[in-house]
Protein backbone atom coordinates (compact mmCIF):
# COMPACT_ATOMS: atom_id res chain seq x y z
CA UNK A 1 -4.05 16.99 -7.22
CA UNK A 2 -0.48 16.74 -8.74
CA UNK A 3 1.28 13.90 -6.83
CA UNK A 4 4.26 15.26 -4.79
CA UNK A 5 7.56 13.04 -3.55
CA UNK A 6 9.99 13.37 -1.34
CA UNK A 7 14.10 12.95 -1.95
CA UNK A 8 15.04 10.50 0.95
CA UNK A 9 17.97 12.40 1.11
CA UNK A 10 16.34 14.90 3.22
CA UNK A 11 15.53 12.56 6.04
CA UNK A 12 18.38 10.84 5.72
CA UNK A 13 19.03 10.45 9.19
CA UNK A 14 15.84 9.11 10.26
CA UNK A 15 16.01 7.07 6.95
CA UNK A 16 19.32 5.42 8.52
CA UNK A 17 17.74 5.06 11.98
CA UNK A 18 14.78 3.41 11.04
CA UNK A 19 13.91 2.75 7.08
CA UNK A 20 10.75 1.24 7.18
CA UNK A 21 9.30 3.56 9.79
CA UNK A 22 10.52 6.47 8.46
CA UNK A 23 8.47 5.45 5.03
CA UNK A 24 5.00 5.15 7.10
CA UNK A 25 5.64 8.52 8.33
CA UNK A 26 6.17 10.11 4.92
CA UNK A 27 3.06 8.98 3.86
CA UNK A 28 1.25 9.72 6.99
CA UNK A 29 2.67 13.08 6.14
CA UNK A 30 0.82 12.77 2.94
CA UNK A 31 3.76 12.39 0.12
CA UNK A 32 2.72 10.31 -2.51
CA UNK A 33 6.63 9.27 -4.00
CA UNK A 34 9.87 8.81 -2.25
CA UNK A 35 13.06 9.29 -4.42
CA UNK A 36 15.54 6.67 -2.98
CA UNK A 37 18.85 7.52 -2.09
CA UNK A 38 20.33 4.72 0.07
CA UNK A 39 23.59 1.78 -0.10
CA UNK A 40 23.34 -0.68 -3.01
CA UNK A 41 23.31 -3.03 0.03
CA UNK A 42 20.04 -2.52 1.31
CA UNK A 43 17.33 -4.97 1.04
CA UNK A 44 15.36 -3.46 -1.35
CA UNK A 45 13.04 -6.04 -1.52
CA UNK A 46 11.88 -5.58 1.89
CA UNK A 47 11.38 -1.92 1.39
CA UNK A 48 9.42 -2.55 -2.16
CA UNK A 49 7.03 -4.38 0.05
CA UNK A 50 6.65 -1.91 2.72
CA UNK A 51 6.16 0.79 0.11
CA UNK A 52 3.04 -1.44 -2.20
CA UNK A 53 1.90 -1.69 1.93
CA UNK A 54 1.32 1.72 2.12
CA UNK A 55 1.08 3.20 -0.94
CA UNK A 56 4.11 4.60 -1.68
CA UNK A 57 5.39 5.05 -5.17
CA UNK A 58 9.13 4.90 -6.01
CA UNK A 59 9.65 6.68 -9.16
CA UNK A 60 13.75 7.35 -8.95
CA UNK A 61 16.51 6.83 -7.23
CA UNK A 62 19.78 8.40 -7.17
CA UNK A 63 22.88 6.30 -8.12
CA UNK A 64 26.65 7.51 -7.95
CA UNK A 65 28.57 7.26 -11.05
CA UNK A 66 30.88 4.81 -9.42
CA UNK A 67 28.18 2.35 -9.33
CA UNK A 68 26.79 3.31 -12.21
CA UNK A 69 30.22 2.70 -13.92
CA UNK A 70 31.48 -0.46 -11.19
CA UNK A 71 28.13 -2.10 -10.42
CA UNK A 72 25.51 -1.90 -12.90
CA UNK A 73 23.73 -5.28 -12.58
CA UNK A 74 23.53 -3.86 -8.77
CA UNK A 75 21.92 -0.57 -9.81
CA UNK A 76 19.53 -2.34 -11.98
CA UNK A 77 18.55 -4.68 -9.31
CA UNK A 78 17.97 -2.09 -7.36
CA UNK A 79 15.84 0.00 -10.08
CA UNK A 80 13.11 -3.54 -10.89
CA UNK A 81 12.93 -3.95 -6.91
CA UNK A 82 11.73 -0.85 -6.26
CA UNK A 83 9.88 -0.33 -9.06
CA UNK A 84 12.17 2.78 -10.56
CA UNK A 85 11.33 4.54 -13.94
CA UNK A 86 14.54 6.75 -13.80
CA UNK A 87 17.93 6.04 -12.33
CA UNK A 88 19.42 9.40 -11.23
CA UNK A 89 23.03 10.69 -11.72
CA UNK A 90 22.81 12.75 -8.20
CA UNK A 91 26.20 14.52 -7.94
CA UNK A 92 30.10 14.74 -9.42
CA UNK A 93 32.69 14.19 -7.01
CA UNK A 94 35.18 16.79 -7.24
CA UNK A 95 38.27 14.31 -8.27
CA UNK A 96 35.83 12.80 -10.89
CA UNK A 97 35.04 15.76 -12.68
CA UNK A 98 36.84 14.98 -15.71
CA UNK A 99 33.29 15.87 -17.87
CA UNK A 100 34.44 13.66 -20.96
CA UNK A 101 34.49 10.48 -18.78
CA UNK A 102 31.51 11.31 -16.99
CA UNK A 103 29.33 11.96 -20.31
CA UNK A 104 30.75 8.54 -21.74
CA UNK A 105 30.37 6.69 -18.66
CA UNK A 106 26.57 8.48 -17.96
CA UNK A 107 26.46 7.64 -21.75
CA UNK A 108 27.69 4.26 -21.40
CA UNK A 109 25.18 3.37 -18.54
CA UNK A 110 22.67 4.95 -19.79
CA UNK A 111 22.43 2.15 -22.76
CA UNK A 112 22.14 -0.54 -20.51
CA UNK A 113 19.09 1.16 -18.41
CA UNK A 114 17.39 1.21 -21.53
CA UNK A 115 17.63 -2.24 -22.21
CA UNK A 116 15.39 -2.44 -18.86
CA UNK A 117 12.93 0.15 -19.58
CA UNK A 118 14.34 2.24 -17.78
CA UNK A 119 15.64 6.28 -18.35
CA UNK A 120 19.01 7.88 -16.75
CA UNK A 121 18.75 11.80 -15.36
CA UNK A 122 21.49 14.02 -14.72
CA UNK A 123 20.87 16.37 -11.17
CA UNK A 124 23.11 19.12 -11.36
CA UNK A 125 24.63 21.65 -8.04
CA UNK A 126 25.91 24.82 -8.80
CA UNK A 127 29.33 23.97 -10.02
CA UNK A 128 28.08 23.02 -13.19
CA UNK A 129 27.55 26.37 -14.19
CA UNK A 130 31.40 27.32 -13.79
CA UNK A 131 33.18 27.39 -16.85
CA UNK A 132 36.04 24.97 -17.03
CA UNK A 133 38.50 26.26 -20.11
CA UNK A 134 35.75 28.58 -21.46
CA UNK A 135 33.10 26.01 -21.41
CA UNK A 136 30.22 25.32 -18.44
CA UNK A 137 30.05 21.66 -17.62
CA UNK A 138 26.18 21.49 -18.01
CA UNK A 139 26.47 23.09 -21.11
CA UNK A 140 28.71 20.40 -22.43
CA UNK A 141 26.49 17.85 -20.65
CA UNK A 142 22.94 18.93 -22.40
CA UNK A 143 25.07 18.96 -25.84
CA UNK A 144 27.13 15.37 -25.82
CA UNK A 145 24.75 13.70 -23.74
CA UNK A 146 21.91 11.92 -26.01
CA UNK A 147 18.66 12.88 -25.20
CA UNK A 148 17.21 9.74 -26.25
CA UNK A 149 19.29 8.22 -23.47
CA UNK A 150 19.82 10.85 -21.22
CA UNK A 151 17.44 13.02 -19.11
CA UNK A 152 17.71 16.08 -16.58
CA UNK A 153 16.79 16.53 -13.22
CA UNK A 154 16.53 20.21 -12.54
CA UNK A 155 16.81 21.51 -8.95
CA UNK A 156 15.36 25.12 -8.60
CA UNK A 157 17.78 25.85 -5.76
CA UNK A 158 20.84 25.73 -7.30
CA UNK A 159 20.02 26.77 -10.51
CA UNK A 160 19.23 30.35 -8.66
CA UNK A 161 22.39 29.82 -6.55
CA UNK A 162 24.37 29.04 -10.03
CA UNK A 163 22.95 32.80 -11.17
CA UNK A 164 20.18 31.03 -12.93
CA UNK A 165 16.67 32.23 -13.88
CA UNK A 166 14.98 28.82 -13.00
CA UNK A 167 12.00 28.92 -15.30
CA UNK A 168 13.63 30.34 -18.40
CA UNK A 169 15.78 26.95 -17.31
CA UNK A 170 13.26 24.72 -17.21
CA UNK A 171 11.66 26.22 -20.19
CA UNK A 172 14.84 26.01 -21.87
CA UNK A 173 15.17 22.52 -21.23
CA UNK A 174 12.22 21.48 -22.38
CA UNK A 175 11.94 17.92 -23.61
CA UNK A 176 14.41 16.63 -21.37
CA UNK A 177 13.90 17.80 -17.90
CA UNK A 178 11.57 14.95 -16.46
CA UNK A 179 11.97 15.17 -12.88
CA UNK A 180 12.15 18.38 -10.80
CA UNK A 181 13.78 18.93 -7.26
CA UNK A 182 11.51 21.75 -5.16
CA UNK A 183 13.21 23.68 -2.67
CA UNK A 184 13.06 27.07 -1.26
CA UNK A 185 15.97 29.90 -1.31
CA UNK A 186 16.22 32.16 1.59
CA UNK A 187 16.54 35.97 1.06
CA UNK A 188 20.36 35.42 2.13
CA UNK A 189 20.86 32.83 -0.53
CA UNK A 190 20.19 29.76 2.05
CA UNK A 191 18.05 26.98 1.48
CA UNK A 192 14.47 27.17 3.16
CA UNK A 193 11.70 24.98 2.97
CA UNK A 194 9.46 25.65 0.07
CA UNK A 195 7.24 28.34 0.42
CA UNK A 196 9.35 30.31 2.87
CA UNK A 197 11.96 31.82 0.70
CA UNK A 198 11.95 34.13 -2.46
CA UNK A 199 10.85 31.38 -4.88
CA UNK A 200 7.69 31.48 -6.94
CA UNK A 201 6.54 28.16 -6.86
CA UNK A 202 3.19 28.26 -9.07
CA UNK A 203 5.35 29.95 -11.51
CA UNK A 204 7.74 27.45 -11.23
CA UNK A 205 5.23 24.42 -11.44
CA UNK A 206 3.33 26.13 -14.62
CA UNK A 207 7.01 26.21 -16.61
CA UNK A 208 8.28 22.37 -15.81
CA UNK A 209 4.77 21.13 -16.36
CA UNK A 210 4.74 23.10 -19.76
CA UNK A 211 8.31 21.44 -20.63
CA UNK A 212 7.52 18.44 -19.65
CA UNK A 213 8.25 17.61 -16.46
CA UNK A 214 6.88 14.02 -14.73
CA UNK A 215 7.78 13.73 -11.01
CA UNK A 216 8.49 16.61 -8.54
CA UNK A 217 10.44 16.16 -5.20
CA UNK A 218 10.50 17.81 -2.26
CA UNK A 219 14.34 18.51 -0.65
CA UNK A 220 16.19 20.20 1.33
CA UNK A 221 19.73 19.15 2.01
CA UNK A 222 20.42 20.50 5.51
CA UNK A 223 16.83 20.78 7.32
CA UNK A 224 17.32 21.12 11.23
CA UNK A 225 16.43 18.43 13.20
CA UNK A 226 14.01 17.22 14.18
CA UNK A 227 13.61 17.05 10.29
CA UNK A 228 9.68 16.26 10.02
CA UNK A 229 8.89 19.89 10.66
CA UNK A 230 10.94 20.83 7.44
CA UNK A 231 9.39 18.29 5.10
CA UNK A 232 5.45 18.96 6.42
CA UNK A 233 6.07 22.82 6.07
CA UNK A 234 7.05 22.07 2.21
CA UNK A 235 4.36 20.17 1.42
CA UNK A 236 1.51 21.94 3.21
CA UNK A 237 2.43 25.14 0.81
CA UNK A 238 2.78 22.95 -2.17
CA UNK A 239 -0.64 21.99 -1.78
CA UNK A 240 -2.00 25.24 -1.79
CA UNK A 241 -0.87 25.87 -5.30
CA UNK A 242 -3.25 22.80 -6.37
């Protein structure tokens, strides 16, 4: 059975309120990955221990590009800690989107992660796909980015919600998409918990595995409290499929 994670992000709230018991319960839920996305000030230590406890594996983790770029002995703390492969690149803030800096810092970074066995991802939104003076951002970013340096994370939402087909995406990409967000779009263009939307996911899961793909999360960036529901729902389908 393909191992399945979950992007902390999701549960953030619970995450917050309680770290370490929020962990138990994903793997009580039956995730076999978390992808971190918490402070640089965290004790990751504590929460590497909790996670060898129970079994967790920590593949990723998402990392600003202020940190990246500010605090890089910081990030790669973080990354041996918790036992990261990838360090993630998770979103573009819209006063930093100046796309030359952010391919040479990514860039930049993305040399010293290697020093530490480690690989740097990209996760893209929608606004990627806008052209900015006749050119889309993630087109730029797949071209002047290295790909022995630089990976993708594809998310299957927005790439539909950018007008996207996501598998001729992921196929495209093949080779450098390594990690794979899951969620679900609602027939009115919403985000839904995977298996209750419009998505395909088999279909979706044959093309990234086909291209390449290593580690597959589970998100969804606005589930409705109490959360748990959102995340179990997701899962349960995804285990259908096998």
């Amino acid at each position: 059975m393909r191992p399945i994670g979950l992007q902390l992000y999701t549960l953030r709230k619970p995450f917050a309120a309680d770290p370490m018991g929020t962990l138990e319960r994903i793997r009580e839920v039956g995730y076999d990955a978390v992808e971190f996305a918490a402070p640089l000030d965290s004790d990751f230590d504590a929460l590497a221990a909790r996670l060898r406890d129970i079994g967790l594996d920590c593949p990723s983790a998402h990392v600003g590009l202020g940190d990246m770029a500010e605090r890089p002995d910081a990030v790669l703390s973080m990354a041996r800690a918790l036992g990261c492969r990838y360090l993630v690149m998770p979103f573009v803030m819209p006063d930093q989107r100046d796309w030359s800096a952010v391919i040479d810092k990514l860039g930049a970074f993305a040399v010293r992660a290697r020093a530490e066995g480690l690989r740097v991802a990209y996760h893209h939104h929608d606004f990627e796909f806008e052209a900015v003076d006749g050119v889309r951002p993630f087109d730029r970013l797949t071209a002047e980015t290295d790909p022995d340096l630089v990976d993708f994370e594809l998310d299957v939402y927005w790439l539909g919600k950018a007008g996207e087909d996501p598998a001729a995406m992921i196929e495209k990409m093949a080779g450098r998409v390594k990690l794979i967000h899951l969620k679900d779009m609602a027939e009115d263009g919403g985000m839904a918990d995977v298996g209750t939307g419009t998505y395909d996911f088999s279909a979706l899961i044959r093309a990234a595995d086909s291209a390449g793909a290593e580690h597959y999360f589970v998100e969804h960036d606005f589930p409705p409290a109490p959360y748990w529901p959102s995340v179990e729902t997701s899962l349960s389908h995804l285990r259908t499929l096998g």
